[in-house]
Protein backbone atom coordinates (compact mmCIF):
# COMPACT_ATOMS: atom_id res chain seq x y z
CA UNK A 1 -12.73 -13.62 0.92
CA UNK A 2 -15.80 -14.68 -0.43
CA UNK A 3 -15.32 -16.39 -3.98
CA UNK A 4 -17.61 -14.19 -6.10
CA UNK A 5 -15.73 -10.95 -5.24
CA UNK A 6 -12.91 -12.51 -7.53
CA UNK A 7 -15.58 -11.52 -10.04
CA UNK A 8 -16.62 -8.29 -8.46
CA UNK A 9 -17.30 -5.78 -11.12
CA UNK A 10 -14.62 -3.17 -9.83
CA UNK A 11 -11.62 -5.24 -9.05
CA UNK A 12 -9.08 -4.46 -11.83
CA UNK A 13 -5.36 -5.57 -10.80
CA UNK A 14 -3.23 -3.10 -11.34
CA UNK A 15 -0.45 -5.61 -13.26
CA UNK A 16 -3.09 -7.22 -15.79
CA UNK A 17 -6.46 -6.71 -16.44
CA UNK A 18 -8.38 -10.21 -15.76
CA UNK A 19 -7.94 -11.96 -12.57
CA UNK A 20 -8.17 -15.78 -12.23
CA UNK A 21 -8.64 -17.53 -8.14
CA UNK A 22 -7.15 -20.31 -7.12
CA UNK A 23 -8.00 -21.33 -3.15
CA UNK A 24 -6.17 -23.68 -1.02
CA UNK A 25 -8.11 -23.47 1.84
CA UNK A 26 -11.60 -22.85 2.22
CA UNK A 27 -13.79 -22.00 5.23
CA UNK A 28 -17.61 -21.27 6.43
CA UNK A 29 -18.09 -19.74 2.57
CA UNK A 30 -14.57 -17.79 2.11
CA UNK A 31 -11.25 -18.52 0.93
CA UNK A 32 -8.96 -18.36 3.77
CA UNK A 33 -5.83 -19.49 1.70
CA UNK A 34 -5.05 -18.84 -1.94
CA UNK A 35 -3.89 -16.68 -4.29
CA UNK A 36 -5.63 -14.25 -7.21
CA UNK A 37 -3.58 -14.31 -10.67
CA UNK A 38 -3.56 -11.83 -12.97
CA UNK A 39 -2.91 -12.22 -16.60
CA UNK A 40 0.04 -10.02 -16.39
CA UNK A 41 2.37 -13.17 -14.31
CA UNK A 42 1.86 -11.20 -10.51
CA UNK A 43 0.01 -13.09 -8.03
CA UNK A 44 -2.07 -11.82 -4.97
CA UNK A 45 -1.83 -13.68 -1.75
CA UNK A 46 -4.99 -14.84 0.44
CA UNK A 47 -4.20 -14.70 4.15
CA UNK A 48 -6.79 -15.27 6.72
CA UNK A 49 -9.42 -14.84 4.51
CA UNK A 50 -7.84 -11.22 3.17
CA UNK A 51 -6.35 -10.96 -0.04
CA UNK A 52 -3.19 -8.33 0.17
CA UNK A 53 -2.58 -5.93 -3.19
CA UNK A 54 0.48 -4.59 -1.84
CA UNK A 55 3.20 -3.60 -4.12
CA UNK A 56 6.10 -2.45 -4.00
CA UNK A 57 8.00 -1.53 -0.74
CA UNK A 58 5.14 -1.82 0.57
CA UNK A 59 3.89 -5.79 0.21
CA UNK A 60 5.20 -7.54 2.95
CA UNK A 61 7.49 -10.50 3.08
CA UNK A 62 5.81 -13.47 1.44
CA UNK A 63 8.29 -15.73 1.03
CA UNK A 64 6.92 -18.25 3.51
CA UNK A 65 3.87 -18.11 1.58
CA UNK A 66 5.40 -18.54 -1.86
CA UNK A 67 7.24 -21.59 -0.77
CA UNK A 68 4.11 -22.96 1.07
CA UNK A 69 2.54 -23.60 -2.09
CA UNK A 70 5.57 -23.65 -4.30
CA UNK A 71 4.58 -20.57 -6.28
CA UNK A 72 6.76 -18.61 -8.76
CA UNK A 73 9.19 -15.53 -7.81
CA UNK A 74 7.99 -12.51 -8.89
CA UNK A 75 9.86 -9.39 -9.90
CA UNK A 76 9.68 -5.90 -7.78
CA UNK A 77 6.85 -4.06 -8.76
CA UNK A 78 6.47 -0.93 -8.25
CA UNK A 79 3.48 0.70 -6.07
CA UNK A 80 2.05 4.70 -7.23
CA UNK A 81 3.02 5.39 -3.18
CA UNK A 82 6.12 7.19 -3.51
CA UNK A 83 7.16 7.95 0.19
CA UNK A 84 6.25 4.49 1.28
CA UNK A 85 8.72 4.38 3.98
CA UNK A 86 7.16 7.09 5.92
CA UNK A 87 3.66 5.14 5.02
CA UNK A 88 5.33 1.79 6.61
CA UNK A 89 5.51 3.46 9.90
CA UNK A 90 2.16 4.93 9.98
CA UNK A 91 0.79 1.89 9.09
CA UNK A 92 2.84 0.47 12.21
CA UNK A 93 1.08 2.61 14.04
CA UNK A 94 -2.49 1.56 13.03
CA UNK A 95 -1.54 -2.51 12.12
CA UNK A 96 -0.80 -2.26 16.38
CA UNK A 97 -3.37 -0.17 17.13
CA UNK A 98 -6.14 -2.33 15.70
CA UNK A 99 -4.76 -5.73 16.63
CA UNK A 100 -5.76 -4.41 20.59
CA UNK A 101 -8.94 -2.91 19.55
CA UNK A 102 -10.58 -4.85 17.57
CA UNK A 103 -14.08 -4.50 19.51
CA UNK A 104 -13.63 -0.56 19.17
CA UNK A 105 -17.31 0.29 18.27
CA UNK A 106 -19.13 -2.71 18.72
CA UNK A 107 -18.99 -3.01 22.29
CA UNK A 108 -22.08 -2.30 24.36
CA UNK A 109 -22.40 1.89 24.94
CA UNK A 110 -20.14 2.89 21.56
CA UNK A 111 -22.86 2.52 19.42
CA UNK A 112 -24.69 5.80 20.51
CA UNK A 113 -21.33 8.02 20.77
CA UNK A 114 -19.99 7.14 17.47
CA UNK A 115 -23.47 6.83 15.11
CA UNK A 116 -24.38 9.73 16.56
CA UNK A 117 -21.18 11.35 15.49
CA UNK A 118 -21.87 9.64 12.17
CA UNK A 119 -25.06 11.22 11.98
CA UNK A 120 -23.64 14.79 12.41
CA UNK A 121 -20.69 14.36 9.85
CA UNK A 122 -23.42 13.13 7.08
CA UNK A 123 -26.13 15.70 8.23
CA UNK A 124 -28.41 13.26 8.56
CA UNK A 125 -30.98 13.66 11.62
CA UNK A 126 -30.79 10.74 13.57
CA UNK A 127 -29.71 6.87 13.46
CA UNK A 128 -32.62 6.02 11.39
CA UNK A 129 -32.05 8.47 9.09
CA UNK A 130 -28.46 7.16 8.63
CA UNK A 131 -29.70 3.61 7.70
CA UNK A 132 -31.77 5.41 5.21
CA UNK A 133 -28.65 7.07 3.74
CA UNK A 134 -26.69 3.59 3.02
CA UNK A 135 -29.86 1.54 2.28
CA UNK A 136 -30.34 1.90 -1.64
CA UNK A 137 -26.57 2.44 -2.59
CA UNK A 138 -25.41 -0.40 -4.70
CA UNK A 139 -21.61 -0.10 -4.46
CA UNK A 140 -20.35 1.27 -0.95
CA UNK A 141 -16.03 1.57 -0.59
CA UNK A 142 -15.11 2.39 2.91
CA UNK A 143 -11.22 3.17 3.31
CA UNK A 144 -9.36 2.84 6.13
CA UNK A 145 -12.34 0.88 8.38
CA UNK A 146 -10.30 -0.10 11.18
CA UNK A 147 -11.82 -2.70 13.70
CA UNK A 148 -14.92 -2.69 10.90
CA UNK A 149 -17.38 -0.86 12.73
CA UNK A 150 -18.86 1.11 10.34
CA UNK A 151 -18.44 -1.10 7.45
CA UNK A 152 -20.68 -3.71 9.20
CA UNK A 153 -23.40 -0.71 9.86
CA UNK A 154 -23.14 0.08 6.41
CA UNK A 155 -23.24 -3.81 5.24
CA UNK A 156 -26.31 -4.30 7.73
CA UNK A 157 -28.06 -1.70 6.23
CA UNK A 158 -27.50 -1.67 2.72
CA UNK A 159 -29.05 -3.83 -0.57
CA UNK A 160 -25.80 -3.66 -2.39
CA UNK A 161 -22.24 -4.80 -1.90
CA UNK A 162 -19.42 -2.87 0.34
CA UNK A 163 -15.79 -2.87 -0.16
CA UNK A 164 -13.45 -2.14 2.65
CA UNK A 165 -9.72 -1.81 1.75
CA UNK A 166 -6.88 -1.08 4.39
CA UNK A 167 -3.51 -0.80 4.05
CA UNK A 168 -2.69 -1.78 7.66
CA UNK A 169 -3.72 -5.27 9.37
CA UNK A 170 -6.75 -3.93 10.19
CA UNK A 171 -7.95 -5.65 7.44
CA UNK A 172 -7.50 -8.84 9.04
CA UNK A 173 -9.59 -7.29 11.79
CA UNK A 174 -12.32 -5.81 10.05
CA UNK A 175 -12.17 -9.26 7.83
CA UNK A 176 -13.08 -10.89 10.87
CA UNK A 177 -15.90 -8.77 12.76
CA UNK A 178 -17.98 -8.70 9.18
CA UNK A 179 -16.59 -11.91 7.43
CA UNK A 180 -21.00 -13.34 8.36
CA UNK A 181 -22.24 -11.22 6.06
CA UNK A 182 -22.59 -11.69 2.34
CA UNK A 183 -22.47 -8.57 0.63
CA UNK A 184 -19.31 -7.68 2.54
CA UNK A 185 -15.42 -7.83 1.29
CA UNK A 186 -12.59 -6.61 2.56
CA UNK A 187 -9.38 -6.10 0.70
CA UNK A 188 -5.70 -5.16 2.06
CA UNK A 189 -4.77 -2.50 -0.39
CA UNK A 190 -3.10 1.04 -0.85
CA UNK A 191 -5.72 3.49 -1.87
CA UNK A 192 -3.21 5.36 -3.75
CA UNK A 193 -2.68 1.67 -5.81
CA UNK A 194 -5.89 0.32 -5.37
CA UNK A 195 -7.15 -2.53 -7.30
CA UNK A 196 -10.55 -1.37 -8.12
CA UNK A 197 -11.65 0.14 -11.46
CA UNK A 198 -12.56 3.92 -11.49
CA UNK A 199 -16.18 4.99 -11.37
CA UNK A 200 -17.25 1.76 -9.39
CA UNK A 201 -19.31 3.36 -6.58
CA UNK A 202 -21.60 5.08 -5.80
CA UNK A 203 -20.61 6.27 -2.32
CA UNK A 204 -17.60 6.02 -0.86
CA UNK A 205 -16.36 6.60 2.91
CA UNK A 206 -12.97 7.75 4.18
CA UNK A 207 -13.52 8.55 7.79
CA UNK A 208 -10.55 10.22 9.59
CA UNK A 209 -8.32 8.37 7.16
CA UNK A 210 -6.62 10.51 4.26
CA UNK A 211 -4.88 13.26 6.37
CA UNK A 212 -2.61 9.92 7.41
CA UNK A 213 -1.21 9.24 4.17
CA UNK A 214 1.31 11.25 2.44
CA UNK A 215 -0.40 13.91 0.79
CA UNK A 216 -3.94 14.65 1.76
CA UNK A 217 -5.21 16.19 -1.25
CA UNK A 218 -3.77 13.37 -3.35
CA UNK A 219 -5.54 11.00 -1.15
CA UNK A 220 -9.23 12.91 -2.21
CA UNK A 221 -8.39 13.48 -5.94
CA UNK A 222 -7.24 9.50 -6.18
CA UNK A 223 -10.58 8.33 -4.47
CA UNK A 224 -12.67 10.85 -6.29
CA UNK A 225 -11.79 8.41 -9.80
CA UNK A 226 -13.33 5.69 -8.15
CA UNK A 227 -16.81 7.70 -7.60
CA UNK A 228 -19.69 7.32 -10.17
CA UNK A 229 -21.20 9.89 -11.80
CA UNK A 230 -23.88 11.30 -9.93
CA UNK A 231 -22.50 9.03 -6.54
CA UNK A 232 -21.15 10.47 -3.58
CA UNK A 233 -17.63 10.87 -1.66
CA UNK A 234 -17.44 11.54 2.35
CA UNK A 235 -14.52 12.31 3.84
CA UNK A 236 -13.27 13.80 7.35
CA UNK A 237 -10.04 15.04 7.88
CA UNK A 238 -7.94 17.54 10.83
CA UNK A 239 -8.76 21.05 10.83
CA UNK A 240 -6.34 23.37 11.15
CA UNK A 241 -6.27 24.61 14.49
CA UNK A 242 -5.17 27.59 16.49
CA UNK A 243 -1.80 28.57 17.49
CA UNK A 244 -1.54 27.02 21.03
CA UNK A 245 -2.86 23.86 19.82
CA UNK A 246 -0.72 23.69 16.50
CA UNK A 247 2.33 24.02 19.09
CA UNK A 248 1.67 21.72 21.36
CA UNK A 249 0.79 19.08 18.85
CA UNK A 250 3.79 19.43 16.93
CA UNK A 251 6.14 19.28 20.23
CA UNK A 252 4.42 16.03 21.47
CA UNK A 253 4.21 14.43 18.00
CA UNK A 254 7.65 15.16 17.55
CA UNK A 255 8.97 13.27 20.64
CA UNK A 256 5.81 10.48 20.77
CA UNK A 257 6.43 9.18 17.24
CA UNK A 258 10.24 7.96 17.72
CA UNK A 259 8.16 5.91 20.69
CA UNK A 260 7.24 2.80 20.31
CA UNK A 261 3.38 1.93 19.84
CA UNK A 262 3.98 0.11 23.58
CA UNK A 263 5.85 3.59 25.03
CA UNK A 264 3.44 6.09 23.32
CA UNK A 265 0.30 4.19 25.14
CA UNK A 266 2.27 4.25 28.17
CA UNK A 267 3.20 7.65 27.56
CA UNK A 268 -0.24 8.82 26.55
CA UNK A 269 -1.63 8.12 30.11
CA UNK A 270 -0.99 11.28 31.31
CA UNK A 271 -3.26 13.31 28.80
CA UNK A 272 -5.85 10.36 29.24
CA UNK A 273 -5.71 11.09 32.86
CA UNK A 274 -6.19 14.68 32.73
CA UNK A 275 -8.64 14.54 30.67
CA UNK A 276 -10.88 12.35 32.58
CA UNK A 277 -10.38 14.42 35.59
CA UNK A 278 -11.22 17.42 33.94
CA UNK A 279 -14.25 15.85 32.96
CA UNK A 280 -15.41 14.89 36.71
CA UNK A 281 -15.96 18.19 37.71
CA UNK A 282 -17.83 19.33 34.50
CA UNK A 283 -17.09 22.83 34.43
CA UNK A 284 -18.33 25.43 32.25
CA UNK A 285 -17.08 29.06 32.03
CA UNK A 286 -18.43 32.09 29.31
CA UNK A 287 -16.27 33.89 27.03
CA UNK A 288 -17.73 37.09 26.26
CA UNK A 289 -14.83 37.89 23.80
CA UNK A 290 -13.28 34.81 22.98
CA UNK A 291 -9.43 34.57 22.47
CA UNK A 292 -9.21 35.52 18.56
CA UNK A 293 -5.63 35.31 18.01
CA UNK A 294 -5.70 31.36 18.91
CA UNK A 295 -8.92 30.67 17.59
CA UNK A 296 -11.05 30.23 21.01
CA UNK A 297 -14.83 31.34 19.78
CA UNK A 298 -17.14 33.44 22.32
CA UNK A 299 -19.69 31.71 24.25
CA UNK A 300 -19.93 28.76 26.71
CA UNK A 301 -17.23 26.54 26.90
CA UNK A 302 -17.03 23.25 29.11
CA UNK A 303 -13.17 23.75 30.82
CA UNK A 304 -12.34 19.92 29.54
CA UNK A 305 -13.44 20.51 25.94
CA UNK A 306 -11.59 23.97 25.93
CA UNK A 307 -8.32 22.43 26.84
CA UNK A 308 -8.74 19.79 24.41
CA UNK A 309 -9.68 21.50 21.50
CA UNK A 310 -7.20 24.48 21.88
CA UNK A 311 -4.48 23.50 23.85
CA UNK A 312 -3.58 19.72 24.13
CA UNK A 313 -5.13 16.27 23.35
CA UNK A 314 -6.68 15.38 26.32
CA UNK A 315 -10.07 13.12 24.89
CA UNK A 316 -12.08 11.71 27.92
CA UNK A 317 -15.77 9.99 26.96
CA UNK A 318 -17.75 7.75 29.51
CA UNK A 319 -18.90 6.05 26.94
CA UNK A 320 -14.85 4.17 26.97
CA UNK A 321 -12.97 2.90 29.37
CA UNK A 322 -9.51 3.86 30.14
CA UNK A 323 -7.58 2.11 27.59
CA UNK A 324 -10.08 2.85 24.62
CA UNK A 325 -9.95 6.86 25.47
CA UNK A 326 -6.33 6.30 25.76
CA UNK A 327 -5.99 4.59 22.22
CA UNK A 328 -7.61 8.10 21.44
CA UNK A 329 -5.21 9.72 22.49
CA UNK A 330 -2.55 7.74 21.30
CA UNK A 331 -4.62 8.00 17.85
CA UNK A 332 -3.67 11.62 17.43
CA UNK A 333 -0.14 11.58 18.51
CA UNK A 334 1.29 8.23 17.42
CA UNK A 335 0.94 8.88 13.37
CA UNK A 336 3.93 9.75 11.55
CA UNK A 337 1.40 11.20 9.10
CA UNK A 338 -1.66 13.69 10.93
CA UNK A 339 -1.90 16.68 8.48
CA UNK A 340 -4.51 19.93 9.15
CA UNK A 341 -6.14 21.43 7.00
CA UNK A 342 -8.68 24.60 6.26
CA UNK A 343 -12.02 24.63 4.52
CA UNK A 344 -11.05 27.53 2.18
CA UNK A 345 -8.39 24.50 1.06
CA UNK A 346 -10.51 22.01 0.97
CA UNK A 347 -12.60 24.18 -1.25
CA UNK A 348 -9.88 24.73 -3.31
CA UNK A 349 -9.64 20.64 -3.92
CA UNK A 350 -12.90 20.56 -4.89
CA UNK A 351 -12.96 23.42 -7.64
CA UNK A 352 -9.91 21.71 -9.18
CA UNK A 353 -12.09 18.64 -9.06
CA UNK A 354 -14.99 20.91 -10.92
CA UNK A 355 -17.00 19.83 -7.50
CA UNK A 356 -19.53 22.52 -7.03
CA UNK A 357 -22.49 20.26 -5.19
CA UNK A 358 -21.08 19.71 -1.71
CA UNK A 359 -20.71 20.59 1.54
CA UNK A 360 -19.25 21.25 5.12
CA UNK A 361 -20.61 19.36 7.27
CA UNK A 362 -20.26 20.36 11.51
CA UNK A 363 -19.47 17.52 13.37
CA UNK A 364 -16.90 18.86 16.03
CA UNK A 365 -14.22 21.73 15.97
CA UNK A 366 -11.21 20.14 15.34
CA UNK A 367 -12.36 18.06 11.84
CA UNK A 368 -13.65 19.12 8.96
CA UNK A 369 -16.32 16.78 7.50
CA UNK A 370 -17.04 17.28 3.18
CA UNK A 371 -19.75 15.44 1.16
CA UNK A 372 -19.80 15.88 -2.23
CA UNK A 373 -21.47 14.51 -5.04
CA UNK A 374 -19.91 13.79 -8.47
């Protein structure tokens, strides 16, 4: 943590309302050790450069840390996450999934696959465009960043300041892939109890991240606060998909999440497997009616993508090696939290926000990508 995001214009602790640092150890620019004190008695701890706003059930153990520095107890405080248990284990899920991928889109040949995914979800034309999109903003929030990715494209390519909160150790990851540039912070947080004041940017990103919390649409209406006026909100989250698929997901989830993160890899092989053979021979068949009644559209369907997006998860890119299609994999059926959802809902959402400028974005058949301006 760099010092002058103590001072950052949208941090607000949720206990008091100013916020005082005090660092203990200090490295290449950021505080690596330390803690932030509000005025309300609750202290923030600074671990490995990333300060942790955790409350409740959900802050971790910190008892080591207290004692370190001989700090003062502090009484339980309550978070606004009120099924934090089931939260713990999803973030379980993504605190192990991120400590082994913590390249995931920045190694050589993911840049092209995933940007150009990016592009697609923001309706932007191409990767030039999508620097264009981020350059003027002034206050970018990306939640849930994972390895940091994205958050450095968006630091790299932006004249303002970008936030990225987590509430899984992949802010330690993200902390570290971005912690050489400037206008970058990253902050371990729940968005549902986040630290930051509301109307503080004007754009923020949640990529594939608010269908794993508790409540999706709780997720968007919480983030929507922080959003200026006139600033914009993406989000992607599952569609709702056809019968067949609906099935099948909720069968494997329902034995694959009592696995360990270690067993559900191991147990994800298979799917990663069949998916990549299924991809070899690169078939294509035509569907002059389509399959209605489980949602299968008419037209020309590649056999691998057909399977995948209407029966099982079977992702296979090139672009990966094994174990980073199999983390895919693993991706959608590890998550004690993966809800679907329809764009007449979504729509919904956004009328109760009194959202009218937005839109749907196509970026693949099994998401659903919004943008909306406030």
């Amino acid at each position: 943590m760099r010092r002058d995001f103590f001072t950052h214009s949208a941090l607000q602790p949720k206990c008091g309302h100013k916020i005082a640092l005090e660092a203990f150890v200090e490295k290449d620019g950021h505080v690596m050790e330390g803690v932030l004190r509000d005025d309300a008695g609750c202290w923030y701890p600074i671990i490995e450069g990333v300060p942790c706003f955790l409350r409740g059930d959900l802050r971790p153990d910190f008892e080591w840390f207290r004692k370190k520095y001989h700090l003062s107890e502090i009484g339980h405080v309550q978070s606004a996450q009120t099924d934090s248990g089931q939260q713990a284990l999803t973030n379980k899920t993504f605190s192990d999934k991120w400590s082994r991928f913590k390249h995931y889109g920045l190694e050589p040949g993911h840049e092209k696959f995933l940007f150009e995914w990016y592009c697609k979800k923001l309706d932007v034309a191409d990767i030039e465009a999508l620097k264009q999109f981020y350059r003027d903003r002034n206050h970018v929030l990306e939640v849930g960043p994972g390895s940091g990715f994205n958050t450095q494209f968006i630091a790299q390519n932006t004249s303002g300041g970008v936030v990225a909160l987590d509430i899984s150790d992949a802010a330690f990851t993200t902390f570290q892939n971005t912690r050489h540039l400037p206008n970058c912070h990253v902050i371990q947080a729940d968005l549902m109890d986040a630290p930051l004041r509301d109307e503080s940017f004007d754009l923020i990103i949640a990529d594939g991240v608010l269908h794993h919390t508790p409540d999706t649409k709780k997720a968007v209406f919480e983030l929507f606060k922080k959003v200026k006026p006139d600033g914009q909100f993406f989000f992607y989250v599952y569609k709702k998909m056809g019968a067949a698929k609906r099935f099948c997901d909720e069968f494997i989830r329902s034995e694959f999440t009592k696995l360990s993160p270690e067993a559900c890899y191991a147990a994800c092989e298979g799917f990663t497997e069949l998916g990549k053979e299924l991809s070899k021979i690169d078939v294509k068949i035509t569907l002059e009616k389509g399959v209605p009644i489980l949602g299968i559209p008419p037209g020309e369907h590649n056999v691998q993508r057909l399977l995948y997006y209407n029966f099982v998860k079977c992702f296979w890119n090139d672009a990966f090696d094994f174990e980073t299609n199999n983390m895919v994999n693993f991706d959608w059926y590890h998550p004690h939290n993966a809800w679907q959802h329809t764009e007449e809902e979504v729509a919904g959402w956004m009328k109760e926000l009194g959202v009218s400028d937005f839109q749907f974005n196509v970026s693949n058949p099994n998401g659903i990508s919004v943008l909306l301006t406030r």
